[in-house]
Protein backbone atom coordinates (compact mmCIF):
# COMPACT_ATOMS: atom_id res chain seq x y z
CA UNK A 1 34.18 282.26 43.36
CA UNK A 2 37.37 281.14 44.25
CA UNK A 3 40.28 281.45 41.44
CA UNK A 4 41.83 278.02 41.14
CA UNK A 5 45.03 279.92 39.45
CA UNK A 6 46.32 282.06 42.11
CA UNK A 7 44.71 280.45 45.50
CA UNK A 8 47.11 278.92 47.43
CA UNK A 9 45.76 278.53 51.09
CA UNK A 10 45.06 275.33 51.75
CA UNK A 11 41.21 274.48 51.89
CA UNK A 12 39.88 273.98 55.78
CA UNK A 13 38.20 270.53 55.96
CA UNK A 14 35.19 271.15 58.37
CA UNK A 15 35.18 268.04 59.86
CA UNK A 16 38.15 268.46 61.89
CA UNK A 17 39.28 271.18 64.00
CA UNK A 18 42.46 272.80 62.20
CA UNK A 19 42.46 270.20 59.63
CA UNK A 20 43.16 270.80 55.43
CA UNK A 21 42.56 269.99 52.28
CA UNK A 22 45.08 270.81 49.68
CA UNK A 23 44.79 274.37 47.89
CA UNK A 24 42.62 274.64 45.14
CA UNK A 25 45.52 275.98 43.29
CA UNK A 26 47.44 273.01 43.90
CA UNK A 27 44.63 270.47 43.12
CA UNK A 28 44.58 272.24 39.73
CA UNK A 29 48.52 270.63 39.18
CA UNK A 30 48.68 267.68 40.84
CA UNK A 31 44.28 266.20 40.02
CA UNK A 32 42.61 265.31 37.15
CA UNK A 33 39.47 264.02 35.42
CA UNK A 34 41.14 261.47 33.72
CA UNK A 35 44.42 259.29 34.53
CA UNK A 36 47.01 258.04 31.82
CA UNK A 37 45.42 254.62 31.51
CA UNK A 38 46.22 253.54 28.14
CA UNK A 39 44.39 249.59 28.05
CA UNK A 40 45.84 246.69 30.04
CA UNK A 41 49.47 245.40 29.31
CA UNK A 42 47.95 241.84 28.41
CA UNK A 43 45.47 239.96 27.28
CA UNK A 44 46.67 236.77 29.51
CA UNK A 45 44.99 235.80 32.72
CA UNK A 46 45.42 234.30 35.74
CA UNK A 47 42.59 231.13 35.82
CA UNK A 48 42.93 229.61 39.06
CA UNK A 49 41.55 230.50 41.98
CA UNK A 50 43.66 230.21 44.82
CA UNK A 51 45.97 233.79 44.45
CA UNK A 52 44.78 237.28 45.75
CA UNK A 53 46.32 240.23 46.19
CA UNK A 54 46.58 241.44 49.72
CA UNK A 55 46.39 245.47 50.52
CA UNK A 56 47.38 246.73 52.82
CA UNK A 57 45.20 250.41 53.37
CA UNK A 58 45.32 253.28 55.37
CA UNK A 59 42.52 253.79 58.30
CA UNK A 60 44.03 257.06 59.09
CA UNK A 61 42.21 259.82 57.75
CA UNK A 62 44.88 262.94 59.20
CA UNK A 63 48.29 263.53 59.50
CA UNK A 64 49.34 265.70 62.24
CA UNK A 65 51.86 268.31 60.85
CA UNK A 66 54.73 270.00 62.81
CA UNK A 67 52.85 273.24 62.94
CA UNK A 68 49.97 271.80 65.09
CA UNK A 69 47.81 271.72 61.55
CA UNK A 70 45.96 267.87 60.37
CA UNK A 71 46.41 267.28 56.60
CA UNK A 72 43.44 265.43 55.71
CA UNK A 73 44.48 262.64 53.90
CA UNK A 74 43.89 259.05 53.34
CA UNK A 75 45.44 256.73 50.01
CA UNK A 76 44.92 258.33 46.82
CA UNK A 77 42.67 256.91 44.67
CA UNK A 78 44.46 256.88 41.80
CA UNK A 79 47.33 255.21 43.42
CA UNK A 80 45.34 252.56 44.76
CA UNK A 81 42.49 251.70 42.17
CA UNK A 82 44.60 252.06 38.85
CA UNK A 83 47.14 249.12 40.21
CA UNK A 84 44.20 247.30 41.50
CA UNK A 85 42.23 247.75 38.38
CA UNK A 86 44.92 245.83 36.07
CA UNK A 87 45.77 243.18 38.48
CA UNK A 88 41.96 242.13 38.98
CA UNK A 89 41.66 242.45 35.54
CA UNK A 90 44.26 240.07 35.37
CA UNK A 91 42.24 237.69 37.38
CA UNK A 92 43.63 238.22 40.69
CA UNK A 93 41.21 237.93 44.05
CA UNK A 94 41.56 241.67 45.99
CA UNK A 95 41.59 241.32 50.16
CA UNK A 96 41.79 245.00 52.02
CA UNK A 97 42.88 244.97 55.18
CA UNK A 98 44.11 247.85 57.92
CA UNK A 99 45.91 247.51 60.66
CA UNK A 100 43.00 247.91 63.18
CA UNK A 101 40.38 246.60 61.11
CA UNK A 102 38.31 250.40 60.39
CA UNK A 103 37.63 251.26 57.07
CA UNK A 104 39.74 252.31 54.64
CA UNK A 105 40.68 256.29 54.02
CA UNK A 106 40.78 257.59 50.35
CA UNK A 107 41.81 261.09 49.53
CA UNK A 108 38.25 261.51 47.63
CA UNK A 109 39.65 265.23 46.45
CA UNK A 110 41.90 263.35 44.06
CA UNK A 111 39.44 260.77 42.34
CA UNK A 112 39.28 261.02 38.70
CA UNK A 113 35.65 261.56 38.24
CA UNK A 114 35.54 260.51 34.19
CA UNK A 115 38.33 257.92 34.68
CA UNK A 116 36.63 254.03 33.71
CA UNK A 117 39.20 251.97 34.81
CA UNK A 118 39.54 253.86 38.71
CA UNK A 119 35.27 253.84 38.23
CA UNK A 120 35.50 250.13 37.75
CA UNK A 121 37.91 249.35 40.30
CA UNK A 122 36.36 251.22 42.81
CA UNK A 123 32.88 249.39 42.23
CA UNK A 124 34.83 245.99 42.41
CA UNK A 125 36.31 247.00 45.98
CA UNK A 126 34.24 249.47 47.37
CA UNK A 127 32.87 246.96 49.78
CA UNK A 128 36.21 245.49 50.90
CA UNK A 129 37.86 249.40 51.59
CA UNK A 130 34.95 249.95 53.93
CA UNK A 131 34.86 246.59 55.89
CA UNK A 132 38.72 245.46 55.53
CA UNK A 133 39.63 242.27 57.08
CA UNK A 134 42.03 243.14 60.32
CA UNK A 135 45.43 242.89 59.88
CA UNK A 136 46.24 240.59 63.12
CA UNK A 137 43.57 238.32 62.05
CA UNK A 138 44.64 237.78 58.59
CA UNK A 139 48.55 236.76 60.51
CA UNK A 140 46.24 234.56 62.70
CA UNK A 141 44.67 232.63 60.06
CA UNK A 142 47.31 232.79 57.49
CA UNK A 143 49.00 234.22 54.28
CA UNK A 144 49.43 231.43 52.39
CA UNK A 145 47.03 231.96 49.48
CA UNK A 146 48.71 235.59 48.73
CA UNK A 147 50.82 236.43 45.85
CA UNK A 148 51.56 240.03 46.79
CA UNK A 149 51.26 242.96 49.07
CA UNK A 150 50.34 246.59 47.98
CA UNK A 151 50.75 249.25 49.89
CA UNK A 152 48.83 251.95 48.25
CA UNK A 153 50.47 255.57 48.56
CA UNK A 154 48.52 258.93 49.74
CA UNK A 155 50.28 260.71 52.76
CA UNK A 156 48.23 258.50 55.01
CA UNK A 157 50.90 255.60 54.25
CA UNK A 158 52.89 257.11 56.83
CA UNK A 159 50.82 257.06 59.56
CA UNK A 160 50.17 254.38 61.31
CA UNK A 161 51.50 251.67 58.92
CA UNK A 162 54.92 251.87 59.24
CA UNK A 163 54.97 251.54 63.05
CA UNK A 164 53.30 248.50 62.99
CA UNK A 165 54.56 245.41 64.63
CA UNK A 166 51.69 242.93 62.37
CA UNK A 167 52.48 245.25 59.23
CA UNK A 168 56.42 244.19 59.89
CA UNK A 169 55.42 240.27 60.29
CA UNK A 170 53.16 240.20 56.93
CA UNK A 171 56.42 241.80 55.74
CA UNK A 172 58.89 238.97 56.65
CA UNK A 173 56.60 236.72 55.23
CA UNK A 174 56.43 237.73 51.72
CA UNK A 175 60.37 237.98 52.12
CA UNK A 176 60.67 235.00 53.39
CA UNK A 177 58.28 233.26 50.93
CA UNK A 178 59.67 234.93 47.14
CA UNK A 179 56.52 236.64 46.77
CA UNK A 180 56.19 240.30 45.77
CA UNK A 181 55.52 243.60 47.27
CA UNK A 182 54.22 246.53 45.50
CA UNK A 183 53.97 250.05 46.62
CA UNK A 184 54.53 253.90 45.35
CA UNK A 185 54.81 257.19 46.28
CA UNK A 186 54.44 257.76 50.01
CA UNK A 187 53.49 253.80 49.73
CA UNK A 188 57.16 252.94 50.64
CA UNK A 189 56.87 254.19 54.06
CA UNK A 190 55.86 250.66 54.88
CA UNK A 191 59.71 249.70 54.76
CA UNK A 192 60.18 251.63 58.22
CA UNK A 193 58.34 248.79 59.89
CA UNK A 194 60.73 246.34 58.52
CA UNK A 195 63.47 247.59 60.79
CA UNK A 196 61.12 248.33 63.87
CA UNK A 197 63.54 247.06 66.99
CA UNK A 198 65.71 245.42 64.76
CA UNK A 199 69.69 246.50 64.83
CA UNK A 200 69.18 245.95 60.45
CA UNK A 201 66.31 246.41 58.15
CA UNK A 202 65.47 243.19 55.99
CA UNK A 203 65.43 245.79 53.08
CA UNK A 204 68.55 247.73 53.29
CA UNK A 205 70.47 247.29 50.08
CA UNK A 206 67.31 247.29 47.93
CA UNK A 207 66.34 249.87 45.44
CA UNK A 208 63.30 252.10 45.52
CA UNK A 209 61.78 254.87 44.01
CA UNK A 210 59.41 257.37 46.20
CA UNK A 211 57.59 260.63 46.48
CA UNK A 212 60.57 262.73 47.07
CA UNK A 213 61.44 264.88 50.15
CA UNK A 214 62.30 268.00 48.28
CA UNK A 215 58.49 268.00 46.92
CA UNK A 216 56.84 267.83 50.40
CA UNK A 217 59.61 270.23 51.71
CA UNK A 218 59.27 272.34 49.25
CA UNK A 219 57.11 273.01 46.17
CA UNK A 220 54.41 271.12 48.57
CA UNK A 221 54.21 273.54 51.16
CA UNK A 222 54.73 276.72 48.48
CA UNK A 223 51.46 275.96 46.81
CA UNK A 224 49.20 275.25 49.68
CA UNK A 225 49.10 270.97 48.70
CA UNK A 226 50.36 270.86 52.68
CA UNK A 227 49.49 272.53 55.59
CA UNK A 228 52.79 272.81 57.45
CA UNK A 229 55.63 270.44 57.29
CA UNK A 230 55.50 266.83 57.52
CA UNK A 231 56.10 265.11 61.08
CA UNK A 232 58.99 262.77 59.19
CA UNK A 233 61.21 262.97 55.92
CA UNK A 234 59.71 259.37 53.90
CA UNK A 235 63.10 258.98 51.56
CA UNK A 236 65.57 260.46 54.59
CA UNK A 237 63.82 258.30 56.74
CA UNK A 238 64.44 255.00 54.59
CA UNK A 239 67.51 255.97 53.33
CA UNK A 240 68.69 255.61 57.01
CA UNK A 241 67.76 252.67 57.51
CA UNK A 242 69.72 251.57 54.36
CA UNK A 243 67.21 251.42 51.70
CA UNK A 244 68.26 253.38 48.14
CA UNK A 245 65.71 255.86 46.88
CA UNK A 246 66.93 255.85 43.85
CA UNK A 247 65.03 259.22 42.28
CA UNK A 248 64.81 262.85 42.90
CA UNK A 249 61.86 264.25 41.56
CA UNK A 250 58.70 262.58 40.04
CA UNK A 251 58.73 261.45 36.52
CA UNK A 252 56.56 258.46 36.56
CA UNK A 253 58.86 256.01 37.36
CA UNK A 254 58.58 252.66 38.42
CA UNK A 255 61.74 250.05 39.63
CA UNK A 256 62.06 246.66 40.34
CA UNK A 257 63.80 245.13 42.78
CA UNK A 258 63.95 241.05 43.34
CA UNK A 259 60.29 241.06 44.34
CA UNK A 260 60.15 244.66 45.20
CA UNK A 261 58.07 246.83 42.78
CA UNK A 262 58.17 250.45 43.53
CA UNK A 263 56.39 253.70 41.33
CA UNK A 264 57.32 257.37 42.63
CA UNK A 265 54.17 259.03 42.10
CA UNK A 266 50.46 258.70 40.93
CA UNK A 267 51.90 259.38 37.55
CA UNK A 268 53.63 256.07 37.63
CA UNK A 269 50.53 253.96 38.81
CA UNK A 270 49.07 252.89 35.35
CA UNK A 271 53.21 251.66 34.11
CA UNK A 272 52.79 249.76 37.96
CA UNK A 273 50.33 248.25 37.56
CA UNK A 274 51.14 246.40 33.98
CA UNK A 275 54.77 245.80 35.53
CA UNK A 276 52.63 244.02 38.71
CA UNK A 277 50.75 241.58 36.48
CA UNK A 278 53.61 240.50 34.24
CA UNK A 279 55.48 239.87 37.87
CA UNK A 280 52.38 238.11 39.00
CA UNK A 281 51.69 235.78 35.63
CA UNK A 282 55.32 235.03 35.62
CA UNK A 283 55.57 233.83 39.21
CA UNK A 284 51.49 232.88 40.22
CA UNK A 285 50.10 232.76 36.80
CA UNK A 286 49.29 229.09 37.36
């Protein structure tokens, strides 16, 4: 039996030729049965029913590391379903969508398996991660009836989505029409796209907080969560392209701002997702 105390070689997924799973030492700090959900932050809902909530999910299941090694990854469930959960509790319609239109990834080695309110979620959306609308097509047909975007964090944020050329389009929309965008962790990644052939980003000068770089550099690789290092630095990466990370390790914390809602971590997805809906009732609650 392998002891989940001292192993710290990252677990070989099977489906993929030199592809991982985090350690099971790792899993044992960073995954639980249970997340911090503590109720929802109000008992007022949205009634109407013209807003959703559009997210925007990962299709890419690995992340090629710069040793030649695939991280198997996805969005973490917690990170995704816990926001989710309060803002369709809330009253809020839930569209998925990817940028080529295949199903959703999840990081299913992180799911809390006794947690109600990811349980719930997931049942609610299960359908829509595994036949998301395509990204394009939603541009084609319009955004109109969207209050927000939520980018969802898990290391597969940073493929595919923030080199995206639709992904940057849905972005200047909710810019240009006051509406709000909500991500964490490696969620943030999505800001990258913003400044794709562009001599500024439309989001320099804001304030974020993200996973940090000295994790995944670090502590990540020490305890087997990674297989090798990362093919790009997330907070180096925006930080160049003007955007303030504004923390340096995770805590749980969450930042506003203008319409930009940020979290740094899955620890900050319950406090997210209560600071989401009282964004969303006070702009789209009628």
């Amino acid at each position: 039996m392998v002891d989940t105390t001292t192993d710290r070689n990252p677990t070989a997924d099977p489906a993929e030729h030199n592809a991982f799973f985090p350690s099971p030492y790792s899993l044992s700090q960073y995954t639980a049965p249970k997340t911090n959900f503590d109720g929802l932050a109000t008992d007022e809902k949205y009634t109407g029913d013209r807003w959703k909530i559009l997210v925007i999910a990962t299709e890419e299941r690995y992340m090629l590391m710069e040793n030649g090694t695939f991280f198997s990854t996805g969005n973490h469930p917690v990170e995704t379903l816990l926001p989710l959960h309060h803002m369709a509790e809330a009253g809020y319609g839930i569209d998925v969508a990817t940028v080529g239109g295949a199903p959703g990834k999840f990081e299913w080695w992180a799911f809390p398996k006794e947690d109600e309110a990811i349980k719930s979620a997931w049942q609610a959306t299960s359908e829509a991660f595994k036949a998301p609308k395509r990204l394009g097509d939603l541009l084609s047909e319009g955004l109109d009836d969207y209050a927000a975007i939520f980018i969802p964090g898990g290391h597969g944020a940073m493929n595919g989505i923030p080199f995206s050329k639709d992904v940057q389009q849905v972005l200047d929309f909710f810019l240009e029409t006051d509406r709000l965008i909500i991500t964490l962790c490696h969620g943030p990644a999505v800001f990258r796209a913003g400044g794709l052939d562009r001599e500024k980003n439309p989001f320099a000068g804001y304030k974020i907080v993200a996973f940090p770089d000295s994790l995944d550099f670090g502590a990540n690789i020490e305890i087997g969560y990674l297989p090798g290092l990362m093919p790009w630095k997330l907070g180096a990466t925006l930080e160049a392209e003007g955007i303030e990370v504004v923390n340096d390790d995770m805590s749980g914390a969450t930042t506003r701002d203008r319409n930009v809602l940020t979290g740094d971590s899955p620890l900050a997805a319950n406090q997210l997702g209560k600071e989401s809906v009282a964004a969303l009732l006070e702009k789209f609650g009628n």
